[in-house]
PDB file of N, CA and C in Angstrom:
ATOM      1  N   UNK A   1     122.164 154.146  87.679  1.00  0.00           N
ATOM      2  CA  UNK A   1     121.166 154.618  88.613  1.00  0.00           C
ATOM      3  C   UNK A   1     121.821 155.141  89.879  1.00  0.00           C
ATOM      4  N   UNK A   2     123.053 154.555  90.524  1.00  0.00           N
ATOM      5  CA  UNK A   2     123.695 155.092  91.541  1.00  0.00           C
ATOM      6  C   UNK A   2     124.191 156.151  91.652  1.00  0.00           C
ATOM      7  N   UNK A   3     124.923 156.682  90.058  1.00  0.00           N
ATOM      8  CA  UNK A   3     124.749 157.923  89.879  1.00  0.00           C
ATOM      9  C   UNK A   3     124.002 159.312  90.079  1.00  0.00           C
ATOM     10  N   UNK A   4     122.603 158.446  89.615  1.00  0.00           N
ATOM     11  CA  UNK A   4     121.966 159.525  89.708  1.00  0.00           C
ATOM     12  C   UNK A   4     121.310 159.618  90.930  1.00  0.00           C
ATOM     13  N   UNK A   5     121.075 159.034  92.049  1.00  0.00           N
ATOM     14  CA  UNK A   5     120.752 158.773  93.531  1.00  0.00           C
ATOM     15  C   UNK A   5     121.469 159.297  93.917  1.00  0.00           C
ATOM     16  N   UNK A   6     123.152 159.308  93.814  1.00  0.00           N
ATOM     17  CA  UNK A   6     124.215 160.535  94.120  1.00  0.00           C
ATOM     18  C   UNK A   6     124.190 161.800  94.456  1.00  0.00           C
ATOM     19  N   UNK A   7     123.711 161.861  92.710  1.00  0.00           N
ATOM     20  CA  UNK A   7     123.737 162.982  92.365  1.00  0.00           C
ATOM     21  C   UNK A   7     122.263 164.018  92.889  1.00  0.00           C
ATOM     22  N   UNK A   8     121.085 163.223  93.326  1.00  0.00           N
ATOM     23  CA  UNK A   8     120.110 163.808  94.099  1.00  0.00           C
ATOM     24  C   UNK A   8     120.535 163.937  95.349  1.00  0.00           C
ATOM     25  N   UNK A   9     120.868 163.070  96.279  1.00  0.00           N
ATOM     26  CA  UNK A   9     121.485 163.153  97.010  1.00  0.00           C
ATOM     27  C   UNK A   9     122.145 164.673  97.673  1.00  0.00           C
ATOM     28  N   UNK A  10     123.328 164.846  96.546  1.00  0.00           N
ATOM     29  CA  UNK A  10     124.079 166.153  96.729  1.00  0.00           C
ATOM     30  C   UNK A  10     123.135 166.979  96.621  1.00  0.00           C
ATOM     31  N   UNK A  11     121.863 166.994  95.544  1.00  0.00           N
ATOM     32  CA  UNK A  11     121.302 168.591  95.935  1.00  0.00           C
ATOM     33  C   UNK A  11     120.333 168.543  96.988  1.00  0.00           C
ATOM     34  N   UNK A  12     120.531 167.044  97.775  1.00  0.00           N
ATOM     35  CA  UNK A  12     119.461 167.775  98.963  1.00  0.00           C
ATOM     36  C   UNK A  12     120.697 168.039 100.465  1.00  0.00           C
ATOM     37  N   UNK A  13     121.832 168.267  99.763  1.00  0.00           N
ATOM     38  CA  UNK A  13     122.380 168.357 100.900  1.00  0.00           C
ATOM     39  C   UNK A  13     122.848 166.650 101.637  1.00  0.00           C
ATOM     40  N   UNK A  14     123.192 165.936 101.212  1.00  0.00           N
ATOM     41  CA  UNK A  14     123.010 164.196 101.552  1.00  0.00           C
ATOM     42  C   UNK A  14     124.140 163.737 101.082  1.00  0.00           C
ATOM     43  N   UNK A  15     124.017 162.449 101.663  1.00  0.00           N
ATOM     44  CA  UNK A  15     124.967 161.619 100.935  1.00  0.00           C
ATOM     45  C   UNK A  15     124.359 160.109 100.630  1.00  0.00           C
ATOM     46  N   UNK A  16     125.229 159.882  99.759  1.00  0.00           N
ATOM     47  CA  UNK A  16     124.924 158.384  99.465  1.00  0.00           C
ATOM     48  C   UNK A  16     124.384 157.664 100.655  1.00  0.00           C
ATOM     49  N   UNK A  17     124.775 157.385 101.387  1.00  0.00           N
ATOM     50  CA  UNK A  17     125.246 156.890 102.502  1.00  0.00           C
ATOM     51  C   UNK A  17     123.742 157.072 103.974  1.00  0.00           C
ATOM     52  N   UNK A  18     123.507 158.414 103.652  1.00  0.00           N
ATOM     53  CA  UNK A  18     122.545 159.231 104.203  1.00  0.00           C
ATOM     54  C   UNK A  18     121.320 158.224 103.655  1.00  0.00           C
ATOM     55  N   UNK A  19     121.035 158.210 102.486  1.00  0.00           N
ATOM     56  CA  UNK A  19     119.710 158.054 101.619  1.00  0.00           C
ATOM     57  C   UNK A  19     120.122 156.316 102.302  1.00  0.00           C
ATOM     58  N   UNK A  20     121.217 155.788 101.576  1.00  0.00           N
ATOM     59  CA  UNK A  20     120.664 154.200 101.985  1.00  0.00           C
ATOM     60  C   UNK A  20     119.947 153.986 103.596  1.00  0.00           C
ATOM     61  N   UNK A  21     121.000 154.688 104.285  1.00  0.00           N
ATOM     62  CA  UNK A  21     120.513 154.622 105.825  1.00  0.00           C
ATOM     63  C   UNK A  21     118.371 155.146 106.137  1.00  0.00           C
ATOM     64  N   UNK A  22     118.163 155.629 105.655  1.00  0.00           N
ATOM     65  CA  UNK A  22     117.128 156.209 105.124  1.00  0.00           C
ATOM     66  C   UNK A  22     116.525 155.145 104.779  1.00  0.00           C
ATOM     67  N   UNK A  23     116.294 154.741 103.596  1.00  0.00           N
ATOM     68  CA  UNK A  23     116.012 153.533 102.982  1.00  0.00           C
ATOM     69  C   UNK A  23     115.702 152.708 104.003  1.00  0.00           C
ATOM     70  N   UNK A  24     116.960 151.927 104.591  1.00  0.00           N
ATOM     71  CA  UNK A  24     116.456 150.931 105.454  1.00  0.00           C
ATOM     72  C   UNK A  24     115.765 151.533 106.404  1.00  0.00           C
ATOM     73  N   UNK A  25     115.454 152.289 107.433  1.00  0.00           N
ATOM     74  CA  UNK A  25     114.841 152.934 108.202  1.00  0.00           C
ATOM     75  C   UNK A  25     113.217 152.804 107.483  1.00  0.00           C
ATOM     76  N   UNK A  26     112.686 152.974 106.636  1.00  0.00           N
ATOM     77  CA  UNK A  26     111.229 153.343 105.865  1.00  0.00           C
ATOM     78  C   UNK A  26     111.473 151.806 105.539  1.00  0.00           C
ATOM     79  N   UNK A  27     112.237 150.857 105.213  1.00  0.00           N
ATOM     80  CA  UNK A  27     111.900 149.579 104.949  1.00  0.00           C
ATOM     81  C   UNK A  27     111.543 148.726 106.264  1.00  0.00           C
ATOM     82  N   UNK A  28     112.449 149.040 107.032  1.00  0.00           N
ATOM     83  CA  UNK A  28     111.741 148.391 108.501  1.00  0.00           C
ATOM     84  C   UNK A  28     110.438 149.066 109.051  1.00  0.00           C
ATOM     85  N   UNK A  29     110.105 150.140 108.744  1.00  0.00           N
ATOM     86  CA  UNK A  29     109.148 150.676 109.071  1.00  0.00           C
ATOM     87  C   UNK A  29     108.010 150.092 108.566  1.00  0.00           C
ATOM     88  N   UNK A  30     108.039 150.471 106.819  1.00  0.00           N
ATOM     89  CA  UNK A  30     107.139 150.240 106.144  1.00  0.00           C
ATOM     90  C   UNK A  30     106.750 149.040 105.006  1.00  0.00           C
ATOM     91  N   UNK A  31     107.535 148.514 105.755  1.00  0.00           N
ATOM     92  CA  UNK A  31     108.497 147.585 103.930  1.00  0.00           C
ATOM     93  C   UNK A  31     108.935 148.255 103.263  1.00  0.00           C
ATOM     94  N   UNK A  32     109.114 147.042 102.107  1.00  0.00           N
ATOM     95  CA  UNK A  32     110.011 146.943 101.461  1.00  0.00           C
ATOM     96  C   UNK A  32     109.532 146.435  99.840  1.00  0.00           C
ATOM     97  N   UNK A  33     110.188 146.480  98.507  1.00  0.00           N
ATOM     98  CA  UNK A  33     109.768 145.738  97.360  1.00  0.00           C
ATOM     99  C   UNK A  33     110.120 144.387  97.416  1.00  0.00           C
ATOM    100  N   UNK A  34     110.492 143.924  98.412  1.00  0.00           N
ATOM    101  CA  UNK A  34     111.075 142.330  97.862  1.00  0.00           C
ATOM    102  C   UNK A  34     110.153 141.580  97.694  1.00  0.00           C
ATOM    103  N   UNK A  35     108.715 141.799  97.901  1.00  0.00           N
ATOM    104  CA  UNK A  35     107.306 141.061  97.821  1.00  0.00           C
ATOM    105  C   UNK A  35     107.026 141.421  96.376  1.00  0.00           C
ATOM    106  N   UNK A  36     107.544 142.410  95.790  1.00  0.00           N
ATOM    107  CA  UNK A  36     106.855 142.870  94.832  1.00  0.00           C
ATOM    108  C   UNK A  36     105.572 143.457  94.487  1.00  0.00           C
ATOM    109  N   UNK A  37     105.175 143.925  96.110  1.00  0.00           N
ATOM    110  CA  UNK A  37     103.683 144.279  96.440  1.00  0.00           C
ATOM    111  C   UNK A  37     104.045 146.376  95.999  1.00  0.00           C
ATOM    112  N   UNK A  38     103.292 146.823  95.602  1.00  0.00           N
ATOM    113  CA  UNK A  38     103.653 148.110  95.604  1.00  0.00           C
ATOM    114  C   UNK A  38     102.260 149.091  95.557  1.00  0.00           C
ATOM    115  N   UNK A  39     102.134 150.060  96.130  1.00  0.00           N
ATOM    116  CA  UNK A  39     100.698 150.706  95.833  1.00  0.00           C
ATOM    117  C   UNK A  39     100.679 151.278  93.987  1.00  0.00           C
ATOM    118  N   UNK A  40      99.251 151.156  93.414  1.00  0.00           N
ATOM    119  CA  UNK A  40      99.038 151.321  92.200  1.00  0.00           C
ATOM    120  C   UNK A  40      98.515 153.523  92.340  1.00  0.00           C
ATOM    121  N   UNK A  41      97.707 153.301  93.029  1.00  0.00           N
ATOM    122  CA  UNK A  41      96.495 154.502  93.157  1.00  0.00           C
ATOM    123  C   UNK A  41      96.039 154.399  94.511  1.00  0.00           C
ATOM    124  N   UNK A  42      96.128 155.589  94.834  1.00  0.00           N
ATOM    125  CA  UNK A  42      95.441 156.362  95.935  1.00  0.00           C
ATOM    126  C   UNK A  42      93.884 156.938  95.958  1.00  0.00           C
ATOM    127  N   UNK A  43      92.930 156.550  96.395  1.00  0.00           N
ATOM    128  CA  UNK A  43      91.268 156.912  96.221  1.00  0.00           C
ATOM    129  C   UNK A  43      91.052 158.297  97.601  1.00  0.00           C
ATOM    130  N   UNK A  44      90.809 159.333  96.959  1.00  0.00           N
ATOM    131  CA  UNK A  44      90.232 160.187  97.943  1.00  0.00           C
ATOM    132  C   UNK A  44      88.693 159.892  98.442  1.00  0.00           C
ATOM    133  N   UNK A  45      88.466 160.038  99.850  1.00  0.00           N
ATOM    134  CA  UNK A  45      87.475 159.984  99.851  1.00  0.00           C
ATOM    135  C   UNK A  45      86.437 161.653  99.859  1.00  0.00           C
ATOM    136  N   UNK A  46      85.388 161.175  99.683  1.00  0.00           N
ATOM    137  CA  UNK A  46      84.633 162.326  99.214  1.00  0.00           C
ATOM    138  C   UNK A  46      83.851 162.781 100.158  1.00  0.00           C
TER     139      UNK A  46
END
């Protein structure tokens, strides 16, 4: 899988390194999976 996070990475112009920093940034923000809580579905309203 690190591979391929890499390898996205490079085509956005990034680095490994970039994305983890990233990561934690949106995890302090927003959380995180370590709850194992995750959204299923999104409801528009009408």
């Amino acid at each position: 899988m690190i591979e391929i996070i890499k390898y996205l990475a490079q085509l956005e112009n990034s680095t490994l390194e970039e994305v983890i920093t990233m990561a934690k940034e949106k995890g302090s923000k927003r959380g995180t999976f370590e709850k194992k809580i995750f959204l299923e579905k999104v409801l528009q309203k009408k």
